[in-house]
Protein backbone atom coordinates (compact mmCIF):
# COMPACT_ATOMS: atom_id res chain seq x y z
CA UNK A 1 0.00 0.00 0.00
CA UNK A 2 1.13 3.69 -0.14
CA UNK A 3 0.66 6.14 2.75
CA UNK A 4 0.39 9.90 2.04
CA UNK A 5 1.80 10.91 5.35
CA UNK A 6 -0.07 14.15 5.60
CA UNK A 7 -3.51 12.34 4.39
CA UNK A 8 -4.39 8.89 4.48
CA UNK A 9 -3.46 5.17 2.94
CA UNK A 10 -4.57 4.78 -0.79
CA UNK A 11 -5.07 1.03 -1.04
CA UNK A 12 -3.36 -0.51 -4.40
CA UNK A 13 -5.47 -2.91 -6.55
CA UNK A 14 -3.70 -6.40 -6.99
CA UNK A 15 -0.85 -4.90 -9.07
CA UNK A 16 0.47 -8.54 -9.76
CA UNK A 17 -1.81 -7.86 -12.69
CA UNK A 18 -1.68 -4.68 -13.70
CA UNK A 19 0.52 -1.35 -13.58
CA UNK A 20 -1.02 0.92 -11.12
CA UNK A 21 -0.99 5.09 -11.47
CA UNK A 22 -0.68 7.47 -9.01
CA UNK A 23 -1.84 11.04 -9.60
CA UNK A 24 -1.72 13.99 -7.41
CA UNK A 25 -5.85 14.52 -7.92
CA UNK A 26 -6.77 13.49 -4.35
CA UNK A 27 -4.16 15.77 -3.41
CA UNK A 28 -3.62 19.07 -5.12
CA UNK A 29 -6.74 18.90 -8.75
CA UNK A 30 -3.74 17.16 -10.76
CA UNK A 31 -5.13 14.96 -13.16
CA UNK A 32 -1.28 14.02 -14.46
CA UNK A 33 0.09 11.32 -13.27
CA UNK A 34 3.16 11.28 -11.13
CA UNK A 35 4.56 7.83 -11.23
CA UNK A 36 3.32 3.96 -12.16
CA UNK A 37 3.97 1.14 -9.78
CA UNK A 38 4.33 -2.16 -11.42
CA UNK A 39 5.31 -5.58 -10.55
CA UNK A 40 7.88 -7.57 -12.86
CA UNK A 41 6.49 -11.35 -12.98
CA UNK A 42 9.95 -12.44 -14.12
CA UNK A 43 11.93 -10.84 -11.45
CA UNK A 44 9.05 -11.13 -8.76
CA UNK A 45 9.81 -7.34 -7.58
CA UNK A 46 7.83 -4.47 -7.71
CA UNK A 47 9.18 -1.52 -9.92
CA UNK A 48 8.21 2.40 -9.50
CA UNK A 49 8.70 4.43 -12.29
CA UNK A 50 8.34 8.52 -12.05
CA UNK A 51 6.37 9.47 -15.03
CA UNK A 52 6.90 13.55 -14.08
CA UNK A 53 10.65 15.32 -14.97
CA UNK A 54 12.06 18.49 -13.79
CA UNK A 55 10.90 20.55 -16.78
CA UNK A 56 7.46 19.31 -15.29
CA UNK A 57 8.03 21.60 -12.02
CA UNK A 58 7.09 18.60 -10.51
CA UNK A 59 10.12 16.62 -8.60
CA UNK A 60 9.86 13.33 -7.23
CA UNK A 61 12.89 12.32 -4.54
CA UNK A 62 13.09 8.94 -2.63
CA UNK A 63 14.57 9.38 0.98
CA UNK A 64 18.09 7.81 0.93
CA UNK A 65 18.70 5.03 3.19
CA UNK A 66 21.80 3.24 1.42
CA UNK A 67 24.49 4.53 -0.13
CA UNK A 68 24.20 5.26 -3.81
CA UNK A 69 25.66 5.04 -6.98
CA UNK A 70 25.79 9.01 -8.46
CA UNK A 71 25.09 9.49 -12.34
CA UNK A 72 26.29 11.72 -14.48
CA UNK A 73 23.97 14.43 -12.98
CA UNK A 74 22.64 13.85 -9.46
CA UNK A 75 19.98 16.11 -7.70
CA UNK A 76 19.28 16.14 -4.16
CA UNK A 77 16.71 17.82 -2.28
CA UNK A 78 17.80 18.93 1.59
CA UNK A 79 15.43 21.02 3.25
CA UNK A 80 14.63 24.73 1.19
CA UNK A 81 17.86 23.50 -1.27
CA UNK A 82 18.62 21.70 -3.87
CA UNK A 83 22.32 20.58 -4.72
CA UNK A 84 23.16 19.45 -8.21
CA UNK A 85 26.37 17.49 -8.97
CA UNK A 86 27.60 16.99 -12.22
CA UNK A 87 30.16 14.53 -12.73
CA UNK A 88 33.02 15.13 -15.52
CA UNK A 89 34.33 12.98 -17.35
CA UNK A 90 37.69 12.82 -15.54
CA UNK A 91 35.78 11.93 -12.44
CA UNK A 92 35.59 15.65 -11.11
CA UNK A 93 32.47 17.07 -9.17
CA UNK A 94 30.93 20.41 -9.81
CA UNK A 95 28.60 21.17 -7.25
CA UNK A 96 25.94 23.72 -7.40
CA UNK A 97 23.75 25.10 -4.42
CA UNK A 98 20.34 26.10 -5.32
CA UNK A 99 17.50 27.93 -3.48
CA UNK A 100 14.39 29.17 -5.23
CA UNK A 101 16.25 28.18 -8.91
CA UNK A 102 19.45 30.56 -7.90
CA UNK A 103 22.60 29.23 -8.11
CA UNK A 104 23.99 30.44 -4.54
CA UNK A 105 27.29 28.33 -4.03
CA UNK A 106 29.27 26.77 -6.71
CA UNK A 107 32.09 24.12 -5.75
CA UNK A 108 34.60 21.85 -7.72
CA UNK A 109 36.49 19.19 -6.54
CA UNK A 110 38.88 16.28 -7.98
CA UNK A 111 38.41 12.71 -7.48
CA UNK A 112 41.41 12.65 -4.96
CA UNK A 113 39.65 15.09 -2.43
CA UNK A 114 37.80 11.21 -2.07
CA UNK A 115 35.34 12.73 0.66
CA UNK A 116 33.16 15.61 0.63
CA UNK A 117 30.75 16.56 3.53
CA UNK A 118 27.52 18.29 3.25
CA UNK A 119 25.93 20.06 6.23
CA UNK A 120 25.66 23.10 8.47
CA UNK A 121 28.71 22.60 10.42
CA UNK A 122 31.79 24.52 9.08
CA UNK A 123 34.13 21.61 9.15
CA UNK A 124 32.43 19.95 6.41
CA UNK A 125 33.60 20.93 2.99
CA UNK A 126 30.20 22.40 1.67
CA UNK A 127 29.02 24.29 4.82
CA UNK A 128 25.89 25.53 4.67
CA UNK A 129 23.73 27.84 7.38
CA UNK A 130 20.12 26.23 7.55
CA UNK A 131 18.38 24.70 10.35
CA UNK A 132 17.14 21.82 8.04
CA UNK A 133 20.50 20.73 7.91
CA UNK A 134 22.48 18.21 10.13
CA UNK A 135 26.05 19.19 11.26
CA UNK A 136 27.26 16.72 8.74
CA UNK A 137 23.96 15.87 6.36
CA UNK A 138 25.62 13.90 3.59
CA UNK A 139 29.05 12.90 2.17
CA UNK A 140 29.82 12.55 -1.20
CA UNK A 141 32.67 9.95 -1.46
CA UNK A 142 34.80 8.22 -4.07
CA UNK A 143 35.69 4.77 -4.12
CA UNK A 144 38.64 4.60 -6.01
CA UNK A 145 38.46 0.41 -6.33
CA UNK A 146 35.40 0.84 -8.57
CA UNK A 147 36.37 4.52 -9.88
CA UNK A 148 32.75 5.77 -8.94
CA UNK A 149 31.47 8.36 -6.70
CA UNK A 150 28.62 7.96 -4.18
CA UNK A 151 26.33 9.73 -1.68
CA UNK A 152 25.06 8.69 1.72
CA UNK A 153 23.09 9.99 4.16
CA UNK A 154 24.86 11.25 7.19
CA UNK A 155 28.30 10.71 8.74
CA UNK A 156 29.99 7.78 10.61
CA UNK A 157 27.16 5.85 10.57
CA UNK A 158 24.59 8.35 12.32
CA UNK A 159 21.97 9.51 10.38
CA UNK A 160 20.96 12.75 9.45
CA UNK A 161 18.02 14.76 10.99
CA UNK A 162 15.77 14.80 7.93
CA UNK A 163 17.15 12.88 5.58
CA UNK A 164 18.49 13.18 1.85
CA UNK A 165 16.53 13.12 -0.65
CA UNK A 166 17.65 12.50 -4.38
CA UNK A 167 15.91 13.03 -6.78
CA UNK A 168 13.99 10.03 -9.07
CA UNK A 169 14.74 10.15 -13.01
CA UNK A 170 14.55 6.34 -13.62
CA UNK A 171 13.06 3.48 -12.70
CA UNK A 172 14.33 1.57 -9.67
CA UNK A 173 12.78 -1.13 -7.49
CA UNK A 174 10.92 -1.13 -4.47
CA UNK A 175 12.48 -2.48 -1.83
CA UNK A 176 10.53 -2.55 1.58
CA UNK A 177 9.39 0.87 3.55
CA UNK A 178 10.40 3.37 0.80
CA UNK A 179 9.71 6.50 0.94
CA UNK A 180 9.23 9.60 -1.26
CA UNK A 181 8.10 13.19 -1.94
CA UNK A 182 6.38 14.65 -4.69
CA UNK A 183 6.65 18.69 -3.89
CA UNK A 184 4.63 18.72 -0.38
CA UNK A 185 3.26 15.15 -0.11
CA UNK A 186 5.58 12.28 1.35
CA UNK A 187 4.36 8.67 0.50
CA UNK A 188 5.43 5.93 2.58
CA UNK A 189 5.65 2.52 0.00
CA UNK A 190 5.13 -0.78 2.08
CA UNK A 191 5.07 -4.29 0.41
CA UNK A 192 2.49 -6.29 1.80
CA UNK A 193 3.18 -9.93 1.91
């Protein structure tokens, strides 16, 4: 089932069968739908799919609870900010702080800085002053073994106050007690067994 956190449960037909829609209509007069659940018979897992992209002013972000592979372009929502990394070819971050669609900080960094911290606290790399922040709300690290760079929410294990939230431009299975947030509404995804 699906919990709107600030509503009610919205009870999901027997989606073993069919691909199930979710619009915004109960929520905000949206008739366009946000994203399709579906279940894949071969690989027995359920599959959510956004339907919405950013040129739709409508951004979908699933709260991070493992660490995560970043793509080439990787947005993720803290509090009243968004933070866009784009990833060079040569392994290099540039990191861009937005609020309200303003580009307020701009940061680069090389694949051997390895670690970069996130957060309100002015030892972390990317310090920023906001009470929806964490002292340390997410690293950005790069494993050099697998040449990749990731993000996780947090430090040492502890995790952040509110979370991190990045934002959902493919399709990616549900694992257990997901949850995201389309603009003001957070859904809570359970798998019933």
């Amino acid at each position: 089932f699906i919990k709107d956190i600030k509503t009610n449960y919205l009870i999901l037909p027997n989606i073993k069968e069919i691909d199930f829609e979710v619009n915004l209509k109960e929520f905000n007069n949206s008739s366009n739908v946000i994203f399709i659940i579906s279940f894949n018979k071969y690989l027995k897992s359920y599959f959510l799919k956004p339907i919405t992209n950013i040129s739709d002013k409508i951004y979908m972000f699933y709260k991070l609870f493992n660490d995560v592979e970043m793509g080439l372009n990787t947005i993720i929502s803290l509090g009243e900010f968004l933070i866009s990394i784009l990833k060079g070819i040569d392994d290099s971050l540039k990191i861009q702080v937005l609020n309200k669609s303003k580009i307020i900080h701009e940061f680069s960094f090389k694949s051997s800085q390895k670690l970069v911290r996130i957060g309100r606290s002015r030892i972390n790399e990317i310090s920023i002053q906001s009470n929806s922040f964490s002292k340390t709300q997410c690293n950005i690290y790069y494993n050099e073994e697998l040449k990749k760079w990731y993000v996780q929410d947090g430090h040492d294990n502890i995790r952040s106050k509110n979370g991190t939230w990045v934002y959902l431009n493919r399709e990616m299975e549900i694992l257990d007690d997901i949850f995201i947030k389309i603009q003001d509404h957070f859904f809570a995804i359970h798998i019933c067994k």
